[in-house]
C-alpha atoms as a PDB file:
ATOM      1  CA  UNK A   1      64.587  65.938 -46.511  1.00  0.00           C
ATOM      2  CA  UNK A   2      61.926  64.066 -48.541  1.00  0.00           C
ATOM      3  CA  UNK A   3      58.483  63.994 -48.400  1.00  0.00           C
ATOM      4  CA  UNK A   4      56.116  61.843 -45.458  1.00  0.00           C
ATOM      5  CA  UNK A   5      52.685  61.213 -45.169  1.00  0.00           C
ATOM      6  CA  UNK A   6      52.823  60.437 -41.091  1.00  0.00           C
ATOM      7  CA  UNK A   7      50.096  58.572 -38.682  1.00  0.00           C
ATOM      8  CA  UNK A   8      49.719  60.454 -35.258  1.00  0.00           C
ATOM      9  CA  UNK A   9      47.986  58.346 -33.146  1.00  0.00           C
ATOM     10  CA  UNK A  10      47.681  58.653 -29.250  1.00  0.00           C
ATOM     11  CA  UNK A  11      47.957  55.394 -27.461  1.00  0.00           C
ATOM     12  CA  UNK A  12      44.835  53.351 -26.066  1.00  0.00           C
ATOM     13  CA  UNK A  13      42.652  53.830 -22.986  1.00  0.00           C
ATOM     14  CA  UNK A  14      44.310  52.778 -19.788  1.00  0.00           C
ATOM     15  CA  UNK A  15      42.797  52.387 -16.312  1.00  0.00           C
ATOM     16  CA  UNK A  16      44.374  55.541 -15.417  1.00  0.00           C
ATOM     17  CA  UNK A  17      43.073  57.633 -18.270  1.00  0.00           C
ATOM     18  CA  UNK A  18      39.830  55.730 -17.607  1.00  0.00           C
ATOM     19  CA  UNK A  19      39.935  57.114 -13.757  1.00  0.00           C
ATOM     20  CA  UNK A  20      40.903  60.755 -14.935  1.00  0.00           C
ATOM     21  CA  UNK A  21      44.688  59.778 -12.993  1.00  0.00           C
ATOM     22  CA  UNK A  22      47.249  61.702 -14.508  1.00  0.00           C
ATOM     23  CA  UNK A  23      50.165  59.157 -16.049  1.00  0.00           C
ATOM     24  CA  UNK A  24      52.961  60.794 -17.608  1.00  0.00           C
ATOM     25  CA  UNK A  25      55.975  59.531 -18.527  1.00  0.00           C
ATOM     26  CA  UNK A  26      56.651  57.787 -14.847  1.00  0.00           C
ATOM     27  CA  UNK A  27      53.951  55.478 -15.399  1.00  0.00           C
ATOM     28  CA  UNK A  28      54.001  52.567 -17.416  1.00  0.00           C
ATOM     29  CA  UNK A  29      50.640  51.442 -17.809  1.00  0.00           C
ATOM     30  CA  UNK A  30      49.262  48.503 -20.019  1.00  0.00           C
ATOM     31  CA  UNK A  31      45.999  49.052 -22.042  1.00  0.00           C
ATOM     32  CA  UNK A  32      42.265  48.198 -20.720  1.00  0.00           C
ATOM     33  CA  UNK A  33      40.001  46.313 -22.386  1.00  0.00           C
ATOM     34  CA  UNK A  34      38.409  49.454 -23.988  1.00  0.00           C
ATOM     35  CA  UNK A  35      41.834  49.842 -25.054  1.00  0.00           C
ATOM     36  CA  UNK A  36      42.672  47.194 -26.485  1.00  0.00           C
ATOM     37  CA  UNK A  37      39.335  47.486 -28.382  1.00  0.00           C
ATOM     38  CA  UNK A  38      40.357  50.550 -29.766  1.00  0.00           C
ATOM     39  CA  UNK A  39      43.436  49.434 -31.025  1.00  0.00           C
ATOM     40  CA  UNK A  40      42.456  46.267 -32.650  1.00  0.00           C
ATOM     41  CA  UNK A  41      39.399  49.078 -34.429  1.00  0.00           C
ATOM     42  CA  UNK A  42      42.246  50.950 -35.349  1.00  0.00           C
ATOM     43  CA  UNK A  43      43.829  47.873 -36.950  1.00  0.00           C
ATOM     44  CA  UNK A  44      41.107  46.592 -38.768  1.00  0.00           C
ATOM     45  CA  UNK A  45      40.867  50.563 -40.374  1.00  0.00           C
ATOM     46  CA  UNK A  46      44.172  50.939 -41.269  1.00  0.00           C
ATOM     47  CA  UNK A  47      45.898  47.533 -41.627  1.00  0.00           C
ATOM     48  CA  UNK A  48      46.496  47.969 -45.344  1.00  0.00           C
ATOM     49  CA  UNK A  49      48.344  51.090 -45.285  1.00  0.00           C
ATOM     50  CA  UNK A  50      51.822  49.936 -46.401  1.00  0.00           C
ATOM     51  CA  UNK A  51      53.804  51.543 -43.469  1.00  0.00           C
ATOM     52  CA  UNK A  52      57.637  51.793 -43.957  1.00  0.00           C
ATOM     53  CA  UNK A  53      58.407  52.280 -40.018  1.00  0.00           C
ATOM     54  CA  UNK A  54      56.680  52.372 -36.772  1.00  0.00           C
ATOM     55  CA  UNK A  55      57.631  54.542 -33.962  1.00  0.00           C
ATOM     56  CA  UNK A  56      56.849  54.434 -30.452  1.00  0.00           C
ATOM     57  CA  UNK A  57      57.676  55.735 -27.081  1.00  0.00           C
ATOM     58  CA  UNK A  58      59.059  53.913 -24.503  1.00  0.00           C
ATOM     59  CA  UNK A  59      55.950  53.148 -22.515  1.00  0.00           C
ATOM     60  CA  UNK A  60      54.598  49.883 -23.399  1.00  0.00           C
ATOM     61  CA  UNK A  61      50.966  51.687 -23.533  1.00  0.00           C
ATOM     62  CA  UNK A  62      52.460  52.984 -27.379  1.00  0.00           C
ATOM     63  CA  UNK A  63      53.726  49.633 -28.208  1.00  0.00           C
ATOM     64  CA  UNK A  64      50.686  47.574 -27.428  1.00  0.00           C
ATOM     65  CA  UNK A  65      48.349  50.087 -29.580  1.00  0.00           C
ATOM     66  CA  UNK A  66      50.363  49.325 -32.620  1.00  0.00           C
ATOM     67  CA  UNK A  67      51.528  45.999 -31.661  1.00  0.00           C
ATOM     68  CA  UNK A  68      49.271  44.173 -34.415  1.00  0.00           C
ATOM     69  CA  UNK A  69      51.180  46.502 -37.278  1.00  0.00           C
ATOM     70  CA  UNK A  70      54.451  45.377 -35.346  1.00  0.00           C
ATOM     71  CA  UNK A  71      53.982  41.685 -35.311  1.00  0.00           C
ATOM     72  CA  UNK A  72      53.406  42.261 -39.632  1.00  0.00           C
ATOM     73  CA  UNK A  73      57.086  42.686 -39.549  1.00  0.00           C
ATOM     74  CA  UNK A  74      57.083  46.416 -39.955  1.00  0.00           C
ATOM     75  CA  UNK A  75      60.470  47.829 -38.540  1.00  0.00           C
ATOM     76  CA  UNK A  76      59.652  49.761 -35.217  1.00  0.00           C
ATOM     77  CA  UNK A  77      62.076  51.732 -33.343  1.00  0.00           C
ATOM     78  CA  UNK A  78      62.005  53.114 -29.532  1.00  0.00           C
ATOM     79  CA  UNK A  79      62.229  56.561 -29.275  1.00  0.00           C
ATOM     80  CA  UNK A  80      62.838  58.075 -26.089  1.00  0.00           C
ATOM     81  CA  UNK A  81      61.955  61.647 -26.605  1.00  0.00           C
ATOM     82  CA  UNK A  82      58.523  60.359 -27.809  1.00  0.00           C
ATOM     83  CA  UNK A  83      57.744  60.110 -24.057  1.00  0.00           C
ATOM     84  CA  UNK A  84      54.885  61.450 -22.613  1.00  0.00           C
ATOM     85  CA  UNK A  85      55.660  64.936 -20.459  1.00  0.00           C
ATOM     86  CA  UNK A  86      56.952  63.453 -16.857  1.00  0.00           C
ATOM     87  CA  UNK A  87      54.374  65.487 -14.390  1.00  0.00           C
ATOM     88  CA  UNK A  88      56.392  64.410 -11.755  1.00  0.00           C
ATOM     89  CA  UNK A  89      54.185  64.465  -8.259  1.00  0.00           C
ATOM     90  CA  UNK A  90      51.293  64.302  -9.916  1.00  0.00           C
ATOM     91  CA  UNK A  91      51.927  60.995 -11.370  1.00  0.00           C
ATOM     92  CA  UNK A  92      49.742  58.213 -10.390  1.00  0.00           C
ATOM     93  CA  UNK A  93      47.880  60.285  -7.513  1.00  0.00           C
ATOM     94  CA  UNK A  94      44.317  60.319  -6.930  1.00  0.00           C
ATOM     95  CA  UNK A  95      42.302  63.618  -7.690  1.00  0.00           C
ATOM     96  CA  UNK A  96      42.198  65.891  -4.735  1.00  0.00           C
ATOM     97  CA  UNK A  97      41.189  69.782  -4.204  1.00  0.00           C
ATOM     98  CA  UNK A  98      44.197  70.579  -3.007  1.00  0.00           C
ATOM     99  CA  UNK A  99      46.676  69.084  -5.738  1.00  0.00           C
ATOM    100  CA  UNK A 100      44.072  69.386  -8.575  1.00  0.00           C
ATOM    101  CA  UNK A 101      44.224  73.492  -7.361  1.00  0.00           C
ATOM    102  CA  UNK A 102      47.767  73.056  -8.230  1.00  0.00           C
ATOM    103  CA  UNK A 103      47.773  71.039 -11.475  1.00  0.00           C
ATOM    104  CA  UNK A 104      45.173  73.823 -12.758  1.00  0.00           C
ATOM    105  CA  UNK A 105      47.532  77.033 -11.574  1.00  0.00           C
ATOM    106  CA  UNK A 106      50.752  74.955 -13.686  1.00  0.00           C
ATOM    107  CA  UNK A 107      48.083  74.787 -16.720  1.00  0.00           C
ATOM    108  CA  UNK A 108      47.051  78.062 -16.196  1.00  0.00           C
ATOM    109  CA  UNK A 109      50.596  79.180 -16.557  1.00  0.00           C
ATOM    110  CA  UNK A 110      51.908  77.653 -19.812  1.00  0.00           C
ATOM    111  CA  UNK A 111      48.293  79.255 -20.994  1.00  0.00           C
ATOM    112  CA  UNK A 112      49.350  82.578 -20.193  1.00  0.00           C
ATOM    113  CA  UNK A 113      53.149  81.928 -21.788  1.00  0.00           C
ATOM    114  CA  UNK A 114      54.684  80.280 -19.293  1.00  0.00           C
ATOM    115  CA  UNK A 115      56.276  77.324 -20.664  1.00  0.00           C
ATOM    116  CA  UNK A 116      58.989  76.655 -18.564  1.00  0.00           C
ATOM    117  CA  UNK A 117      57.182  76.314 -15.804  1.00  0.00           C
ATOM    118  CA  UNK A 118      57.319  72.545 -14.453  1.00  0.00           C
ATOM    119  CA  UNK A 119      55.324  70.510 -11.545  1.00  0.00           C
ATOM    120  CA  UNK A 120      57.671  69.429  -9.061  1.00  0.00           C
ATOM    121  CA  UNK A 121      59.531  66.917 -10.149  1.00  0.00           C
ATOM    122  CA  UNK A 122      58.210  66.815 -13.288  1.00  0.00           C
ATOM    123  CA  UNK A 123      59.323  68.308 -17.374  1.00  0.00           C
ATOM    124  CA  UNK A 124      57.705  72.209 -18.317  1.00  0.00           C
ATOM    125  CA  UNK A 125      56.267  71.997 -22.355  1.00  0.00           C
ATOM    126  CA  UNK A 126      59.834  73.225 -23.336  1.00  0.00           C
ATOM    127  CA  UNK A 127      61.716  70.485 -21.837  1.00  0.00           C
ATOM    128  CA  UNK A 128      59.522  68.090 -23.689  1.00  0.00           C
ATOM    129  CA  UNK A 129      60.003  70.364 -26.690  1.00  0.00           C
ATOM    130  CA  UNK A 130      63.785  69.918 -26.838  1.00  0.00           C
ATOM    131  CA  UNK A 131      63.475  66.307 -26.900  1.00  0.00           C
ATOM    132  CA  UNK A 132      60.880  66.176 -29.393  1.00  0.00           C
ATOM    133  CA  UNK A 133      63.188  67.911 -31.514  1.00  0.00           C
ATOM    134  CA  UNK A 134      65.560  65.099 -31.202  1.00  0.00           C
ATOM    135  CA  UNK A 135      63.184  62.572 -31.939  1.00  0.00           C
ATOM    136  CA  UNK A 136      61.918  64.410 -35.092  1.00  0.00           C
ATOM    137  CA  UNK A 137      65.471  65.297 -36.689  1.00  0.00           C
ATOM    138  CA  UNK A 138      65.729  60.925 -36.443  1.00  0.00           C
ATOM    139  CA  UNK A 139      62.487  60.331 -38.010  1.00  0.00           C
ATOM    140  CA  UNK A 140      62.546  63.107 -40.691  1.00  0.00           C
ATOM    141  CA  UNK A 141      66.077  62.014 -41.968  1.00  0.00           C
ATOM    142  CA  UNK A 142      65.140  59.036 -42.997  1.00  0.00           C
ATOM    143  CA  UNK A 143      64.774  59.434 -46.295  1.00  0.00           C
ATOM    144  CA  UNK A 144      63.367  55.672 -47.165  1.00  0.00           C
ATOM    145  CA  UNK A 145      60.272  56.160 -45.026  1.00  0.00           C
ATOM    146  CA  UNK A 146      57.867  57.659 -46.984  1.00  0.00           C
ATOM    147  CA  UNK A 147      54.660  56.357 -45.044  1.00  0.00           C
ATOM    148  CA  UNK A 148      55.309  55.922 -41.220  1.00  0.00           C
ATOM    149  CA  UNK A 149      53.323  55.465 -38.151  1.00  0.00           C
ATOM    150  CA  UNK A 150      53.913  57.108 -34.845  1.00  0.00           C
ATOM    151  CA  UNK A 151      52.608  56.021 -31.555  1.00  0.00           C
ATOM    152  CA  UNK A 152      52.493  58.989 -28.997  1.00  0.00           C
ATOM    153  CA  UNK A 153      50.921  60.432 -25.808  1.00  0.00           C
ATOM    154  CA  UNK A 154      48.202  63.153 -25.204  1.00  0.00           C
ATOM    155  CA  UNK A 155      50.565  66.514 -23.747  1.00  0.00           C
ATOM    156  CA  UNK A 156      53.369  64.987 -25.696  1.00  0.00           C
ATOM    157  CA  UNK A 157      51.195  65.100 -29.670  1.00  0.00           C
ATOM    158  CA  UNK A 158      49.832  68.679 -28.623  1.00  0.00           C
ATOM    159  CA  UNK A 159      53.757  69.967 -27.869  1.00  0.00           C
ATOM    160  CA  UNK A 160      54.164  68.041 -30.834  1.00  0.00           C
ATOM    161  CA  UNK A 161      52.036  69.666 -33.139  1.00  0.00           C
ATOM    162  CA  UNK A 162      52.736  73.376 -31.880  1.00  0.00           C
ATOM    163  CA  UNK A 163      56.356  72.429 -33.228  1.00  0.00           C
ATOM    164  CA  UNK A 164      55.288  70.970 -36.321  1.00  0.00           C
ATOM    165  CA  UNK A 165      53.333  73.867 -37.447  1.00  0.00           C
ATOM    166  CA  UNK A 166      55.684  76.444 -35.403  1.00  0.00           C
ATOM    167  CA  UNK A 167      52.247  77.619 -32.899  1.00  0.00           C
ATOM    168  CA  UNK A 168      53.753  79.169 -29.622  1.00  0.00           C
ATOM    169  CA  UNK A 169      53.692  76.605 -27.104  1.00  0.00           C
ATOM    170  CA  UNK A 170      51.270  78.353 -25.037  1.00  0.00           C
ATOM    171  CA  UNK A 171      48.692  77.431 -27.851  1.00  0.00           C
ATOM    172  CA  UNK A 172      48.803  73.635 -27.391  1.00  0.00           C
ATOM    173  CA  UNK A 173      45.753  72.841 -25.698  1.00  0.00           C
ATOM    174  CA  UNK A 174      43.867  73.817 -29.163  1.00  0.00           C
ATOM    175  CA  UNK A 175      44.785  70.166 -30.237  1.00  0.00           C
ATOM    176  CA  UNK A 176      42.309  67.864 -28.635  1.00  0.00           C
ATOM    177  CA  UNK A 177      43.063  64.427 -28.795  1.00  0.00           C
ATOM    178  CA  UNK A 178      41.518  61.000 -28.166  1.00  0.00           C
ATOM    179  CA  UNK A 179      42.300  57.540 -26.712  1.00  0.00           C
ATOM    180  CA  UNK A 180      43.278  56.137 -30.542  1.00  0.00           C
ATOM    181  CA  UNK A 181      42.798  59.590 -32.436  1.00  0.00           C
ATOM    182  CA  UNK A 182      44.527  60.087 -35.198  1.00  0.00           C
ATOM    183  CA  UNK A 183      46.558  63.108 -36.593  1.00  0.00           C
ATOM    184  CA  UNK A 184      47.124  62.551 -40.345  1.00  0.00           C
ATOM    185  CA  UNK A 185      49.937  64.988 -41.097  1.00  0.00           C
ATOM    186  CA  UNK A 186      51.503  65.541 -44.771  1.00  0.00           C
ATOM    187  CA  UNK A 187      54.988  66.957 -44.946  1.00  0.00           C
ATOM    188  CA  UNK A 188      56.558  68.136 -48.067  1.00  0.00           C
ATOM    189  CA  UNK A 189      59.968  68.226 -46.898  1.00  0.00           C
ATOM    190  CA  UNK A 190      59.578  71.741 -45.652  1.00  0.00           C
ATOM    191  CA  UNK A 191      56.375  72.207 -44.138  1.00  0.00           C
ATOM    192  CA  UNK A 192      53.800  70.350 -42.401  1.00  0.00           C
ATOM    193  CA  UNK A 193      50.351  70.501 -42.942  1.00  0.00           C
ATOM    194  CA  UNK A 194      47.496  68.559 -40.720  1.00  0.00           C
ATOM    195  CA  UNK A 195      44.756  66.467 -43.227  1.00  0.00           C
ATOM    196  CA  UNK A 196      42.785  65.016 -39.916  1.00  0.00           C
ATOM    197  CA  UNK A 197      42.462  66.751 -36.939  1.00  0.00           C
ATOM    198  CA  UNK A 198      41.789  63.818 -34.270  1.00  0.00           C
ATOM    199  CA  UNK A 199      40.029  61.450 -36.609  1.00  0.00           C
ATOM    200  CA  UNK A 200      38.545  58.505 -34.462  1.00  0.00           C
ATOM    201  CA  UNK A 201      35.723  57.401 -37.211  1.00  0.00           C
ATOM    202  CA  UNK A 202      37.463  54.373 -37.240  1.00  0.00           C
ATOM    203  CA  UNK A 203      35.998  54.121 -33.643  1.00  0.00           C
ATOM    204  CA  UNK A 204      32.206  54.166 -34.178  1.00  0.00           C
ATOM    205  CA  UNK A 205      32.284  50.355 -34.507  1.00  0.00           C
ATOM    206  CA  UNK A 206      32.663  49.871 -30.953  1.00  0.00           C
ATOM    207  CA  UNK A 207      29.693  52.134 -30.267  1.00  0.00           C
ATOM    208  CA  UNK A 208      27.511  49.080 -31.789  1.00  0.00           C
ATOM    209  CA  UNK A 209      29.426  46.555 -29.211  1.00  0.00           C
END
């Protein structure tokens, strides 16, 4: 396999993310205005980087925070293991003591090792691990991408990046990441190796809005 230079990004701000709802991969939420914001900042940043392919998930959230890249004519593909994790009841519900109790023990858990563990209904890390690893043996055998942009979710980049740099799963949650953070990731063909942890300079301009 030959070498990539790859753009991590996590996907706007949504209403949900905005109203601390957890979304997962069984909701399919559009972008806010904040989020939108943030990609068209990211956009402006970045719009001369000569991608070769973009991939996204397939939540439209992904799609519309590249969609400006996409409608350049750079080749996109769908990827369903780029999903966010599914939490499964959790999805979509309002905060409440007695289910945030809950979310907090399943955290709790994959902390402590236990990474199989799943919310009802829902995907544990490894599940999301296994498909990951799908996704990535597509992406990484293309050889004629040298440059390529991938749109992602929050749980899904930090599973992500425990593979990439082979971190025990339980270890994910030392990845923070951002509405529109970027991971800038160099691979060699046999290693990765992270160049920007969570970068969202490209950001500040919306401070001055």
């Amino acid at each position: 396999m030959k070498s990539k230079k790859i753009y991590l990004v996590r996907h706007g701000q949504t209403d949900f993310n905005k109203q601390g709802i957890v979304q997962g991969m069984g909701i399919n939420s559009s972008l806010n205005k904040t989020g939108k914001m943030q990609a068209d900042a990211f956009y402006a940043r970045y719009r001369t980087v000569q991608f070769d392919k973009i991939y996204i998930s397939g939540l439209k959230r992904t799609e519309e925070s590249v969609r400006k890249f996409i409608n350049l004519g750079i080749p996109t593909r769908e990827l369903f293991g780029l999903n966010e994790i599914s939490w499964g009841i959790q999805e979509g519900m309002p905060v409440s003591e007695e289910r945030d109790k809950y979310y907090n023990s399943v955290l709790n858990a994959w902390k402590e090792g236990k990474t199989d563990i799943k919310i009802e209904g829902g995907e544990s890390p490894e599940d999301v691990s296994e498909r990951l690893s799908e996704a990535l043996d597509i992406i990484l055998s293309q050889n004629d991408e040298k440059t390529i942009l991938i749109a992602h979710h929050g749980r899904a980049i930090r599973i992500l990046l425990c593979k990439l740099l082979n971190y025990p799963l339980r270890y994910m949650d030392i990845f923070d990441h951002s509405n529109l953070g970027l991971y800038l990731i160099n691979y060699t063909g046999k290693m990765f190796a992270i160049e920007r942890f969570n970068d969202t300079s490209h950001l500040d301009i919306l401070d001055s809005l």
